[in-house]
PDB file of N, CA and C in Angstrom:
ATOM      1  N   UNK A   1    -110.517-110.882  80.080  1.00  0.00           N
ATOM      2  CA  UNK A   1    -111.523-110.180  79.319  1.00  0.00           C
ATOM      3  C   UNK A   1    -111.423-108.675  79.527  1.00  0.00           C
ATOM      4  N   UNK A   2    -110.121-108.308  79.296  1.00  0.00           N
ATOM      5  CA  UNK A   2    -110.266-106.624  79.510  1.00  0.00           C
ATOM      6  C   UNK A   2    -111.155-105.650  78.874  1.00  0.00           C
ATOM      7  N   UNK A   3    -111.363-106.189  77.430  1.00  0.00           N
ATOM      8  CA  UNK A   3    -112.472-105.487  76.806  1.00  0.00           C
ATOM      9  C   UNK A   3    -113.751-105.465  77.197  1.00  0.00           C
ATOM     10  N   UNK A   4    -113.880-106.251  78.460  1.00  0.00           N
ATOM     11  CA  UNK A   4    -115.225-106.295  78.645  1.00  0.00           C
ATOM     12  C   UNK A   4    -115.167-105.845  80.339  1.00  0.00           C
ATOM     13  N   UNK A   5    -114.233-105.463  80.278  1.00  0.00           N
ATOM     14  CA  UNK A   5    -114.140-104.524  82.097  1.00  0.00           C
ATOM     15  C   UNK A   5    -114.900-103.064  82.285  1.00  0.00           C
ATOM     16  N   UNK A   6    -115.916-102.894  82.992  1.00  0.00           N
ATOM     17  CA  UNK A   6    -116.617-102.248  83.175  1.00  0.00           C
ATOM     18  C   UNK A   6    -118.155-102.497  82.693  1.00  0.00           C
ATOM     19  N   UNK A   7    -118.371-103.380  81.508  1.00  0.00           N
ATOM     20  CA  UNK A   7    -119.321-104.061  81.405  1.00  0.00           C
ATOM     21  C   UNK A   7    -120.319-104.785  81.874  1.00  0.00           C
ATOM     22  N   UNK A   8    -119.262-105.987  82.671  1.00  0.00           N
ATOM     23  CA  UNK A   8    -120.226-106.941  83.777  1.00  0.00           C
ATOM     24  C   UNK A   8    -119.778-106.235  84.592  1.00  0.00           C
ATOM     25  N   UNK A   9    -119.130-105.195  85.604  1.00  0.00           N
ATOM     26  CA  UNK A   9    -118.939-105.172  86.842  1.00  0.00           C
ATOM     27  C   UNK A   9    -120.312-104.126  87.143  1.00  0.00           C
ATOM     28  N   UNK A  10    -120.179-104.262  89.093  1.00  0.00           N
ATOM     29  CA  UNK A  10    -121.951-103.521  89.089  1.00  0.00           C
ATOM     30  C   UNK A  10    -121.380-102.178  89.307  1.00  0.00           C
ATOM     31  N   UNK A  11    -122.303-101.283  89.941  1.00  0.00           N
ATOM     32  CA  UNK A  11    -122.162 -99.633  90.327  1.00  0.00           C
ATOM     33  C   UNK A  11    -121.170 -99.677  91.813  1.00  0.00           C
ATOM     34  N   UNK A  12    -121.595-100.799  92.127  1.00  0.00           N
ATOM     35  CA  UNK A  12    -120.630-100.755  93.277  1.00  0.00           C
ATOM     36  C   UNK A  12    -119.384-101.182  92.971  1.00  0.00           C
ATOM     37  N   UNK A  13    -118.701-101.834  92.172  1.00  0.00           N
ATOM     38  CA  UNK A  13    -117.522-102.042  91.902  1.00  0.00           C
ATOM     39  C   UNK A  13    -116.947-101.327  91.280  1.00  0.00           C
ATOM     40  N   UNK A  14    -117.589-100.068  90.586  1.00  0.00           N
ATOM     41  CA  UNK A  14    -117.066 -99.419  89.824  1.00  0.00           C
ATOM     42  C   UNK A  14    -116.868 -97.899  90.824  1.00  0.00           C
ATOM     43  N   UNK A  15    -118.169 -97.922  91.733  1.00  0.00           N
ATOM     44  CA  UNK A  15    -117.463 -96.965  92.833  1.00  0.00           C
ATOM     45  C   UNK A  15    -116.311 -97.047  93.368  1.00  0.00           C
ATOM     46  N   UNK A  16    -115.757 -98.417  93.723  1.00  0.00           N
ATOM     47  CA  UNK A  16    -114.495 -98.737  94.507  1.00  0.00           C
ATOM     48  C   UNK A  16    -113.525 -98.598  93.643  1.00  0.00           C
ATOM     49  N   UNK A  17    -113.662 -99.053  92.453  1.00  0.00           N
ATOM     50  CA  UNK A  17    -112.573 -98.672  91.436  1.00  0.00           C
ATOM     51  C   UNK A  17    -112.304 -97.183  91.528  1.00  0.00           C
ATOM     52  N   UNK A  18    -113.386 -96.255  91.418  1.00  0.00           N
ATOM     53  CA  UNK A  18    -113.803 -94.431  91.468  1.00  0.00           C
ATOM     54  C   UNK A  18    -112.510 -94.498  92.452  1.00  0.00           C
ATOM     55  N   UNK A  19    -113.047 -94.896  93.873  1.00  0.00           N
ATOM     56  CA  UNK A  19    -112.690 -94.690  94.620  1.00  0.00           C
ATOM     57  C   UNK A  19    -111.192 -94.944  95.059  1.00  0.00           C
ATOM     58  N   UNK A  20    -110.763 -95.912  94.815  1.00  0.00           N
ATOM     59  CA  UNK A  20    -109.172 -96.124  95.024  1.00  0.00           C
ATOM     60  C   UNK A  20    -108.299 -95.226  93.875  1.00  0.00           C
ATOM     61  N   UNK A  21    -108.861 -95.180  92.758  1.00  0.00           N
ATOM     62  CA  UNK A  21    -108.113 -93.552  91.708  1.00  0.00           C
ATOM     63  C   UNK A  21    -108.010 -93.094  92.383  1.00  0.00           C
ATOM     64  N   UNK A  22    -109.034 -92.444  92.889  1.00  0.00           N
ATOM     65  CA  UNK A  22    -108.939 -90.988  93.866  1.00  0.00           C
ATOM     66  C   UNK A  22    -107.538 -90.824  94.755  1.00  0.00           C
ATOM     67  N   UNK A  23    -107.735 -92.435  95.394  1.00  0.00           N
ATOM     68  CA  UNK A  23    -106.103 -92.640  96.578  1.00  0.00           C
ATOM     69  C   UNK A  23    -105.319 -92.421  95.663  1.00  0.00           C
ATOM     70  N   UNK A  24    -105.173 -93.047  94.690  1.00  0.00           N
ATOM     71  CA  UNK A  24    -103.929 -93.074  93.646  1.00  0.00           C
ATOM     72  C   UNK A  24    -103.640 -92.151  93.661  1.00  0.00           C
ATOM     73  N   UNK A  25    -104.328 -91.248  92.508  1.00  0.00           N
ATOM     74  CA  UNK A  25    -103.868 -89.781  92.388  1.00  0.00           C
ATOM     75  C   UNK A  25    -103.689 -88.759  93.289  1.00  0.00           C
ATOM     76  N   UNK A  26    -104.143 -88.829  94.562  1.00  0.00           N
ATOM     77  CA  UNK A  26    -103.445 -87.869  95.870  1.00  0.00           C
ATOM     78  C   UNK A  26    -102.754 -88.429  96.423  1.00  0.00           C
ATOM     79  N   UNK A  27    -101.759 -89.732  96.001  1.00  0.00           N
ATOM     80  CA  UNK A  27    -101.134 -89.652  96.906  1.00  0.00           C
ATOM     81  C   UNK A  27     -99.349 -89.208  96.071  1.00  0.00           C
ATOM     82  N   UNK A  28     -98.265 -89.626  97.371  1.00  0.00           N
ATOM     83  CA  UNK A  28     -97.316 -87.910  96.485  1.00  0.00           C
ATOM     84  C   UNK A  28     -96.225 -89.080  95.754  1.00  0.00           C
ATOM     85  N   UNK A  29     -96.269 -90.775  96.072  1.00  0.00           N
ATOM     86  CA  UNK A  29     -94.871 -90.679  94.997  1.00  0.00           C
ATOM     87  C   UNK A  29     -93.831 -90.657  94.855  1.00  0.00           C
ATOM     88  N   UNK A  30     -93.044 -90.750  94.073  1.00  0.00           N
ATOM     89  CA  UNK A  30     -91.564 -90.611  93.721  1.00  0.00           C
ATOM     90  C   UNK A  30     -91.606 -90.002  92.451  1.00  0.00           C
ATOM     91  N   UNK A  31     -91.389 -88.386  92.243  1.00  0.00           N
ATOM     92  CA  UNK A  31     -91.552 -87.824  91.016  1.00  0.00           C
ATOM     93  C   UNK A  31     -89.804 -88.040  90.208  1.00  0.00           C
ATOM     94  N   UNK A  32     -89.117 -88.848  90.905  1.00  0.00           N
ATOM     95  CA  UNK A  32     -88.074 -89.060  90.327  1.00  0.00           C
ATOM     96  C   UNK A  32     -88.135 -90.396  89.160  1.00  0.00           C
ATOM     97  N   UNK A  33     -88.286 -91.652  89.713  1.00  0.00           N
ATOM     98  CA  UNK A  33     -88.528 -93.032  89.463  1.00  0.00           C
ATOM     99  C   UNK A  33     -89.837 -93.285  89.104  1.00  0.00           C
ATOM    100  N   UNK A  34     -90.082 -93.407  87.670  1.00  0.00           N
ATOM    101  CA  UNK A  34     -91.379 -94.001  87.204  1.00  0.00           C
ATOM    102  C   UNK A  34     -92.146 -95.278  88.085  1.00  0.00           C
ATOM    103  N   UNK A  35     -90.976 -96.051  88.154  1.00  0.00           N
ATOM    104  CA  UNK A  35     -91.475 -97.732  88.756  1.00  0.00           C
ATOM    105  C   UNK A  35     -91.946 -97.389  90.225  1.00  0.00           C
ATOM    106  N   UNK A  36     -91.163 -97.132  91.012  1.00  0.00           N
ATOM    107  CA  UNK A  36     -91.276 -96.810  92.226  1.00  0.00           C
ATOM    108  C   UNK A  36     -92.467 -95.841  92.707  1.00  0.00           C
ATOM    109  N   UNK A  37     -92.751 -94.275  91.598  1.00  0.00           N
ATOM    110  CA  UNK A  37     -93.554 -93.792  92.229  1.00  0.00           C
ATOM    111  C   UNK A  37     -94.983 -94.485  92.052  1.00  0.00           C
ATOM    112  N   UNK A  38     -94.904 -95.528  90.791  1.00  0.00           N
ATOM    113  CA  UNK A  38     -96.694 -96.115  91.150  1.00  0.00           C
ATOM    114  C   UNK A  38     -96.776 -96.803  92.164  1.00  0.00           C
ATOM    115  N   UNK A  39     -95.425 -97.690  92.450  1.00  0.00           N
ATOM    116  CA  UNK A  39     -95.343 -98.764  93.501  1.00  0.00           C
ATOM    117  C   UNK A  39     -96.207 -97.866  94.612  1.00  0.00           C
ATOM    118  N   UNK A  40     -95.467 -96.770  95.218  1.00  0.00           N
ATOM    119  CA  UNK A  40     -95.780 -96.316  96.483  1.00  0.00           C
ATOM    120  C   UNK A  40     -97.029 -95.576  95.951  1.00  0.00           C
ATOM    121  N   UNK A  41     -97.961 -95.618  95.160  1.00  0.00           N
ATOM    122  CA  UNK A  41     -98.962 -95.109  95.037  1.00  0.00           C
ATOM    123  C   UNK A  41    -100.161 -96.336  95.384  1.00  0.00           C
ATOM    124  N   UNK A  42     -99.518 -97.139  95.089  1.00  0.00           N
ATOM    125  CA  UNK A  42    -100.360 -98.727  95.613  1.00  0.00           C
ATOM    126  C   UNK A  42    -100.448 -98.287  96.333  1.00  0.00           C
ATOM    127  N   UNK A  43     -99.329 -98.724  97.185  1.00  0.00           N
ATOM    128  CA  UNK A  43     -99.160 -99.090  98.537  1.00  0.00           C
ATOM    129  C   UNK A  43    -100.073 -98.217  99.114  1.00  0.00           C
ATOM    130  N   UNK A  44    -100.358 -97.003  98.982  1.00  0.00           N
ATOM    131  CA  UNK A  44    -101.115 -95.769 100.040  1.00  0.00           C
ATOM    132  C   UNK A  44    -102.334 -96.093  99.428  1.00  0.00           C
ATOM    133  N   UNK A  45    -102.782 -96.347  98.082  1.00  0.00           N
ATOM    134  CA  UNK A  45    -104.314 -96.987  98.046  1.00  0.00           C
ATOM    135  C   UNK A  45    -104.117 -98.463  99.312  1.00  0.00           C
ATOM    136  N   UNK A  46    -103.023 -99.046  99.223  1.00  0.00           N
ATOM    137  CA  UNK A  46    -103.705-100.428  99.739  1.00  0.00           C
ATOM    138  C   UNK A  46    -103.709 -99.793 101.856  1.00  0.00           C
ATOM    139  N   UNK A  47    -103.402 -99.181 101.999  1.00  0.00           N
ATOM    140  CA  UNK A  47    -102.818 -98.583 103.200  1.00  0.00           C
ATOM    141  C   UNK A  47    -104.445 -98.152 103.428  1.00  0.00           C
ATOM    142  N   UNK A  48    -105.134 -97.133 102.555  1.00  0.00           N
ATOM    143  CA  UNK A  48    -106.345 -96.444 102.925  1.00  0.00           C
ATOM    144  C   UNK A  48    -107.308 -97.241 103.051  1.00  0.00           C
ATOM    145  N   UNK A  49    -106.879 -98.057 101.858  1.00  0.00           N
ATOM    146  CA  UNK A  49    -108.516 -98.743 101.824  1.00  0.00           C
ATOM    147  C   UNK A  49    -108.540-100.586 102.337  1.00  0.00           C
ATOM    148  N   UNK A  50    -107.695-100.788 103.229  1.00  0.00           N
ATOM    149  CA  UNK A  50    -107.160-101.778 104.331  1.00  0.00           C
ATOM    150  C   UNK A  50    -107.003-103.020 103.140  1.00  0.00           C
ATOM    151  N   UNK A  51    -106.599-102.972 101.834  1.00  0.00           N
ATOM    152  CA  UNK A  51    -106.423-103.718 101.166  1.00  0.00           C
ATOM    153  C   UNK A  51    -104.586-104.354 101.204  1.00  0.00           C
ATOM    154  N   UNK A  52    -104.346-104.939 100.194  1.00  0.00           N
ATOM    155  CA  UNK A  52    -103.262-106.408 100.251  1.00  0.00           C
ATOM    156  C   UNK A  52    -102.750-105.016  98.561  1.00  0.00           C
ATOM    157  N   UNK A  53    -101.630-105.010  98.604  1.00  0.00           N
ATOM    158  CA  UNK A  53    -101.226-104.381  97.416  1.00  0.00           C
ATOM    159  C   UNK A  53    -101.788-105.453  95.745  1.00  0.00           C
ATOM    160  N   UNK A  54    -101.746-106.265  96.218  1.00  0.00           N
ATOM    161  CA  UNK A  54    -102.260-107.269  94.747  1.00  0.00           C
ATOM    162  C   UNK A  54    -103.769-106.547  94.596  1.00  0.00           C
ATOM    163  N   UNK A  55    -104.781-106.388  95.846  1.00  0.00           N
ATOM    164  CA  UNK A  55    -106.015-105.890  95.246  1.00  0.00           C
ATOM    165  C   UNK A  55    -105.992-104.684  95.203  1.00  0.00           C
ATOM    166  N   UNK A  56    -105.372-103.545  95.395  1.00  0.00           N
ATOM    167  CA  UNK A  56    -105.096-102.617  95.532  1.00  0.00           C
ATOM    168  C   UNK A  56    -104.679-102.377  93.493  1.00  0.00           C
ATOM    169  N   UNK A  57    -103.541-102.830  93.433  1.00  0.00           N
ATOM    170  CA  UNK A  57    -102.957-102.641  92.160  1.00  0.00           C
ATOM    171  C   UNK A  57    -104.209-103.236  91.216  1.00  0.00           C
ATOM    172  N   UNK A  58    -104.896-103.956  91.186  1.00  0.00           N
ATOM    173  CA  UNK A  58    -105.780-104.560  90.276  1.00  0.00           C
ATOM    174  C   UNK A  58    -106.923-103.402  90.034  1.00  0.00           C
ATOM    175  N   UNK A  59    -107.603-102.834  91.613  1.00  0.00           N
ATOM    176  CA  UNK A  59    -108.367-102.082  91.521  1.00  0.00           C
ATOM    177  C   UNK A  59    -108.251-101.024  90.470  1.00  0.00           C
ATOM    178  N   UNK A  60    -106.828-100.358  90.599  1.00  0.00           N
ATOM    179  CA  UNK A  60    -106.007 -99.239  89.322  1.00  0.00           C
ATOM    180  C   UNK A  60    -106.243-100.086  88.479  1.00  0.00           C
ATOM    181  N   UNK A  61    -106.009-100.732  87.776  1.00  0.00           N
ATOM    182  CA  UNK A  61    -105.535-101.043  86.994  1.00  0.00           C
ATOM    183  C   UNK A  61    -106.715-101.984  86.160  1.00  0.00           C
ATOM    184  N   UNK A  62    -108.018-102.059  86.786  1.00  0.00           N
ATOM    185  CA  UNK A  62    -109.412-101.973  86.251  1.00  0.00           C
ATOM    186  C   UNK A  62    -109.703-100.629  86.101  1.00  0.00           C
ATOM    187  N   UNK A  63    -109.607 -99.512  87.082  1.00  0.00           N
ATOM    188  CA  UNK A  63    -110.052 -98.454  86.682  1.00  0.00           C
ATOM    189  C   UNK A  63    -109.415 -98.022  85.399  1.00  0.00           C
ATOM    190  N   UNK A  64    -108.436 -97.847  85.272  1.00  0.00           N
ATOM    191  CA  UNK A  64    -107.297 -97.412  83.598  1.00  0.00           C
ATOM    192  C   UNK A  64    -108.168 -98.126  82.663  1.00  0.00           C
ATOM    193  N   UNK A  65    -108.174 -99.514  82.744  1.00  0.00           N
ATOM    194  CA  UNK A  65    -108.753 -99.767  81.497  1.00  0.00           C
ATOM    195  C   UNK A  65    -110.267 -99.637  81.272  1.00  0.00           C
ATOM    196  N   UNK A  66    -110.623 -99.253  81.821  1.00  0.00           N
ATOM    197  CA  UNK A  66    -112.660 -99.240  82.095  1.00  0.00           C
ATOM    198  C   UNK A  66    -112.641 -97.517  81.198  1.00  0.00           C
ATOM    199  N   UNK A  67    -111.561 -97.221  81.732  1.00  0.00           N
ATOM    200  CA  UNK A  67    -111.905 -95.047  81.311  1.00  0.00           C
ATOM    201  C   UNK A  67    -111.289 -95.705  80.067  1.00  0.00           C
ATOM    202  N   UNK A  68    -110.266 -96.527  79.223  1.00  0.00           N
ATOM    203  CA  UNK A  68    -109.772 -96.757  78.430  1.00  0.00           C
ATOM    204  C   UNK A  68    -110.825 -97.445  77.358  1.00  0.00           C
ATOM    205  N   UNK A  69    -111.575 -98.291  77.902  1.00  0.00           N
ATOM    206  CA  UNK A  69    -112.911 -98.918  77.138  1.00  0.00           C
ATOM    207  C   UNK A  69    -113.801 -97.870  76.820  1.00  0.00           C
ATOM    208  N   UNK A  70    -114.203 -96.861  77.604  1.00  0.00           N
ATOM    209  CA  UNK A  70    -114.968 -96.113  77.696  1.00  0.00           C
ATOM    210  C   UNK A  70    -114.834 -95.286  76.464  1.00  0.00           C
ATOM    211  N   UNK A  71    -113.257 -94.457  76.540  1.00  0.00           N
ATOM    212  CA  UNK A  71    -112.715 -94.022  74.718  1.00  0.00           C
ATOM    213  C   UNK A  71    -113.556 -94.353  73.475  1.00  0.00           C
ATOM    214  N   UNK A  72    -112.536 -95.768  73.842  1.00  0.00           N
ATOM    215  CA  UNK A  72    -113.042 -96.458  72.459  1.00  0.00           C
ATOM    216  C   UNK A  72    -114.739 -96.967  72.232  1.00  0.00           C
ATOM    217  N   UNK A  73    -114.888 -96.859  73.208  1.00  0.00           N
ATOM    218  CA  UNK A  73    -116.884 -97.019  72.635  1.00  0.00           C
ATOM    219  C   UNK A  73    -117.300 -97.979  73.416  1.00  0.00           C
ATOM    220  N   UNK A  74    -116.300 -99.234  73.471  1.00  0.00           N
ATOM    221  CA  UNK A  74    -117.109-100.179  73.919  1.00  0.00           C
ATOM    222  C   UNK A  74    -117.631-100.744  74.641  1.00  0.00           C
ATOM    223  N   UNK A  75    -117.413 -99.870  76.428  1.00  0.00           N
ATOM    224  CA  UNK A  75    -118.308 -99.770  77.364  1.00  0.00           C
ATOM    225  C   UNK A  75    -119.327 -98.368  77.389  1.00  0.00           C
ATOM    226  N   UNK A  76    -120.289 -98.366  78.219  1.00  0.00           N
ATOM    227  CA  UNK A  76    -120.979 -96.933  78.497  1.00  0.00           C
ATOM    228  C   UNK A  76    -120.440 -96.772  80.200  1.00  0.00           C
ATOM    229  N   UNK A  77    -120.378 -95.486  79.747  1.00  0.00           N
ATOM    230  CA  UNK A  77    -120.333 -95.222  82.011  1.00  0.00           C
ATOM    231  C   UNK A  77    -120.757 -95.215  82.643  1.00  0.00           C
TER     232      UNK A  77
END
């Protein structure tokens, strides 16, 4: 139900989502290799926030599509 991600989730899940972006985007990467530099961008969310890279990558990857719902209308923030 991706269209409906950010919808049912509460304020607190959507903080942690906030919150592991944040790891994402500071951390540094491989500005060479597309694949690789998200890989190791997991990995340092799953590293900070004592997570398993599977919940780690999911967390991203709810946040993307929640700001992505958000666009198109069909969640509120």
């Amino acid at each position: 139900m991706p269209e409906l991600r950010g919808e049912l989730a509460t304020p607190e899940i959507k903080a942690e989502w906030v919150r592991a972006y944040g790891f994402y985007k500071e951390a540094k990467g491989d500005p060479y290799d597309k694949k690789n530099d998200r890989t190791e961008r997991i990995e340092y969310v799953a590293r900070m926030m004592n997570l398993t890279r599977k919940q780690a990558k999911r967390r991203i990857k709810n946040y993307e599509q929640w700001q992505i719902n958000i666009k198109k209308g069909l969640v509120k923030p």
